[in-house]
Protein backbone atom coordinates (compact mmCIF):
# COMPACT_ATOMS: atom_id res chain seq x y z
CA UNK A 1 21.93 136.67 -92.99
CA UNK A 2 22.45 136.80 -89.14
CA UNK A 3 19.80 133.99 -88.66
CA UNK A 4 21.98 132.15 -91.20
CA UNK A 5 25.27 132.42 -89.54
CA UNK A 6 23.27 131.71 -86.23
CA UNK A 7 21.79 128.56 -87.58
CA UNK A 8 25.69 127.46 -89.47
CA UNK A 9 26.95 128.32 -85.58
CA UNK A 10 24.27 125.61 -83.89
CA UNK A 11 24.86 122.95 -86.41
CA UNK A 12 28.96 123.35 -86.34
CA UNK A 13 28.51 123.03 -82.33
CA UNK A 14 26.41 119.92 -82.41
CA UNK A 15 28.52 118.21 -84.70
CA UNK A 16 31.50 118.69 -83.02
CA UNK A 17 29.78 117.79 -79.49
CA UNK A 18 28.40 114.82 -80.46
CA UNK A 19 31.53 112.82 -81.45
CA UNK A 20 32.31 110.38 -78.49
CA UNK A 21 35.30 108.92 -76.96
CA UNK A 22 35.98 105.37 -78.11
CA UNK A 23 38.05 104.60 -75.65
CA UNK A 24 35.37 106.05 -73.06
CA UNK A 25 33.01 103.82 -74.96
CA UNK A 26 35.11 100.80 -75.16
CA UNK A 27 35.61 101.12 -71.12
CA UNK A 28 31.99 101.47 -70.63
CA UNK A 29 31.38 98.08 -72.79
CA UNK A 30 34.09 96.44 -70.58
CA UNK A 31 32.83 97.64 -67.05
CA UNK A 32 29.57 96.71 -67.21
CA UNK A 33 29.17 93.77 -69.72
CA UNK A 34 29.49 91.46 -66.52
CA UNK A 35 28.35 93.66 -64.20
CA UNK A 36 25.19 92.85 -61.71
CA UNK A 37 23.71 96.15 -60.72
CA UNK A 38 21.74 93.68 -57.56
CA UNK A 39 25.43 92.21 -56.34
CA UNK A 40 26.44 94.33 -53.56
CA UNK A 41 29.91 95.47 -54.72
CA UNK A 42 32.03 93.02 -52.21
CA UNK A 43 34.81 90.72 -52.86
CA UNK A 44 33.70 88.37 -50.39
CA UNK A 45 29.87 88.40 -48.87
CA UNK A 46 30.73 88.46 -45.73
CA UNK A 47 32.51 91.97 -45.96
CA UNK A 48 31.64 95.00 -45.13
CA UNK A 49 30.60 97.82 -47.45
CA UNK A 50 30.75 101.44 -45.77
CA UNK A 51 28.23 103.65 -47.43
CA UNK A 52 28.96 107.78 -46.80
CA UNK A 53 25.77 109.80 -46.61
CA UNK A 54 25.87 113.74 -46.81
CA UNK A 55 22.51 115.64 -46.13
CA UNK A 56 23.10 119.26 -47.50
CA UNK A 57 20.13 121.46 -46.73
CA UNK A 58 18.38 123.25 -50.16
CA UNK A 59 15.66 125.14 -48.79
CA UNK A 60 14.02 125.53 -45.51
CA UNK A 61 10.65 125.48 -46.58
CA UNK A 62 8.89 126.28 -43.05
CA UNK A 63 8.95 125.77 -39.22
CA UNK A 64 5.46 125.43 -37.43
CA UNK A 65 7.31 125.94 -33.79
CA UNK A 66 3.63 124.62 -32.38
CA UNK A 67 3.63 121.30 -33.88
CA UNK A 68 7.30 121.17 -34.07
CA UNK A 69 7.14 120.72 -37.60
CA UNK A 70 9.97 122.04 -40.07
CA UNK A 71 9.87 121.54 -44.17
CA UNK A 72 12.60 121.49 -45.99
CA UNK A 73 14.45 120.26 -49.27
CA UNK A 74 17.23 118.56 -49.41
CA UNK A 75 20.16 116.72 -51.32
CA UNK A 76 21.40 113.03 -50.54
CA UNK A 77 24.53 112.51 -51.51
CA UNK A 78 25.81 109.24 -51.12
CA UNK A 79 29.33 107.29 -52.34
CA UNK A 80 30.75 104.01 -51.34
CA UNK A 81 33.52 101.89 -52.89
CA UNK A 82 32.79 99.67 -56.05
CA UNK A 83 36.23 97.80 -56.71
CA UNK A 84 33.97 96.53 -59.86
CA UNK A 85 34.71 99.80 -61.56
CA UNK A 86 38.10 100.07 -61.48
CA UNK A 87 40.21 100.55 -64.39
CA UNK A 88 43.61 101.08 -65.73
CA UNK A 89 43.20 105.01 -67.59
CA UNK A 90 46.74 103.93 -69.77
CA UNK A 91 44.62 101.28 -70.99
CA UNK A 92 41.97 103.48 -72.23
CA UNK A 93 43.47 106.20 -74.05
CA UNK A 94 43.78 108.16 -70.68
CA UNK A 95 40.08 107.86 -69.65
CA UNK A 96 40.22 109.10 -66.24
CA UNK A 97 36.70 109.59 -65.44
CA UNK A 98 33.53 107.85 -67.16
CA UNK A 99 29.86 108.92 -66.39
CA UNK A 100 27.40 105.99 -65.84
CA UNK A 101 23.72 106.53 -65.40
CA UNK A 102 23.08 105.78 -61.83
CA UNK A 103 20.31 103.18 -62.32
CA UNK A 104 23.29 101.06 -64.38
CA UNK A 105 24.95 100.40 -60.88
CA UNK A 106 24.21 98.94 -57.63
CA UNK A 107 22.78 101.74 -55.62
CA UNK A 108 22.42 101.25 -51.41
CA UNK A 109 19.02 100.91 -50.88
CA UNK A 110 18.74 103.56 -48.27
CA UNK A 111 15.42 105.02 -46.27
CA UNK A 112 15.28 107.89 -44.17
CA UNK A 113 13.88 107.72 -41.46
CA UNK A 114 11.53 109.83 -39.83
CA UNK A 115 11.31 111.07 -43.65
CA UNK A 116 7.62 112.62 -44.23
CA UNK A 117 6.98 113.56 -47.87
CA UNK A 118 4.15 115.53 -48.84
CA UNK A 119 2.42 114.43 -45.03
CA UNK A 120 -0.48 116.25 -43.93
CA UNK A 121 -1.29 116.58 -40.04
């Protein structure tokens, strides 16, 4: 009887989480049913676009003092402007915030430098 109720629990839970927002919907349609994810987000393409990178440190992995070597993990955490995906939230039922997949967007194509993954000396 307990697996029962368990199983009833699961099943009301994933029904009720997987109704969506059709406004959220309806704003996704509109942002990006014209947008260019390879279009750098500018009005004109001569401007400027200022890209903010963060570098939080995860893990320090190791530090060979010899070879002046240290390993670590981290996050990149970059944001930048995109006046393309702007919207009105009385227009859209409230929608204040909207998650989109990153690889739906323009992303700044950003190296590090001096970055050694998985190098062996």
């Amino acid at each position: 009887m307990k697996s029962l109720v368990g199983i009833m629990w699961i099943v009301l839970v994933l029904i009720s989480g997987c109704s969506g927002n059709p406004d959220a919907k309806r704003l996704y349609d509109d942002l990006l049913s014209n947008y260019n994810k390879l279009v750098r987000p500018v009005v004109n393409v001569s401007d400027a676009l200022t890209v903010k990178i963060k570098l939080k440190l995860s893990q320090l992995i190791d530090v060979n003092l010899k070879n002046q070597i240290m390993t670590t993990n981290l996050w990149v955490e970059q944001s930048w402007y995109d006046y393309k995906l702007k919207w009105d939230p009385k227009e859209y039922g409230g929608v204040e915030m909207l998650h989109v997949p990153s690889d739906h967007i323009w992303r700044p194509d950003i190296v590090l430098y001096n970055n050694c993954f998985q190098c062996r000396w």
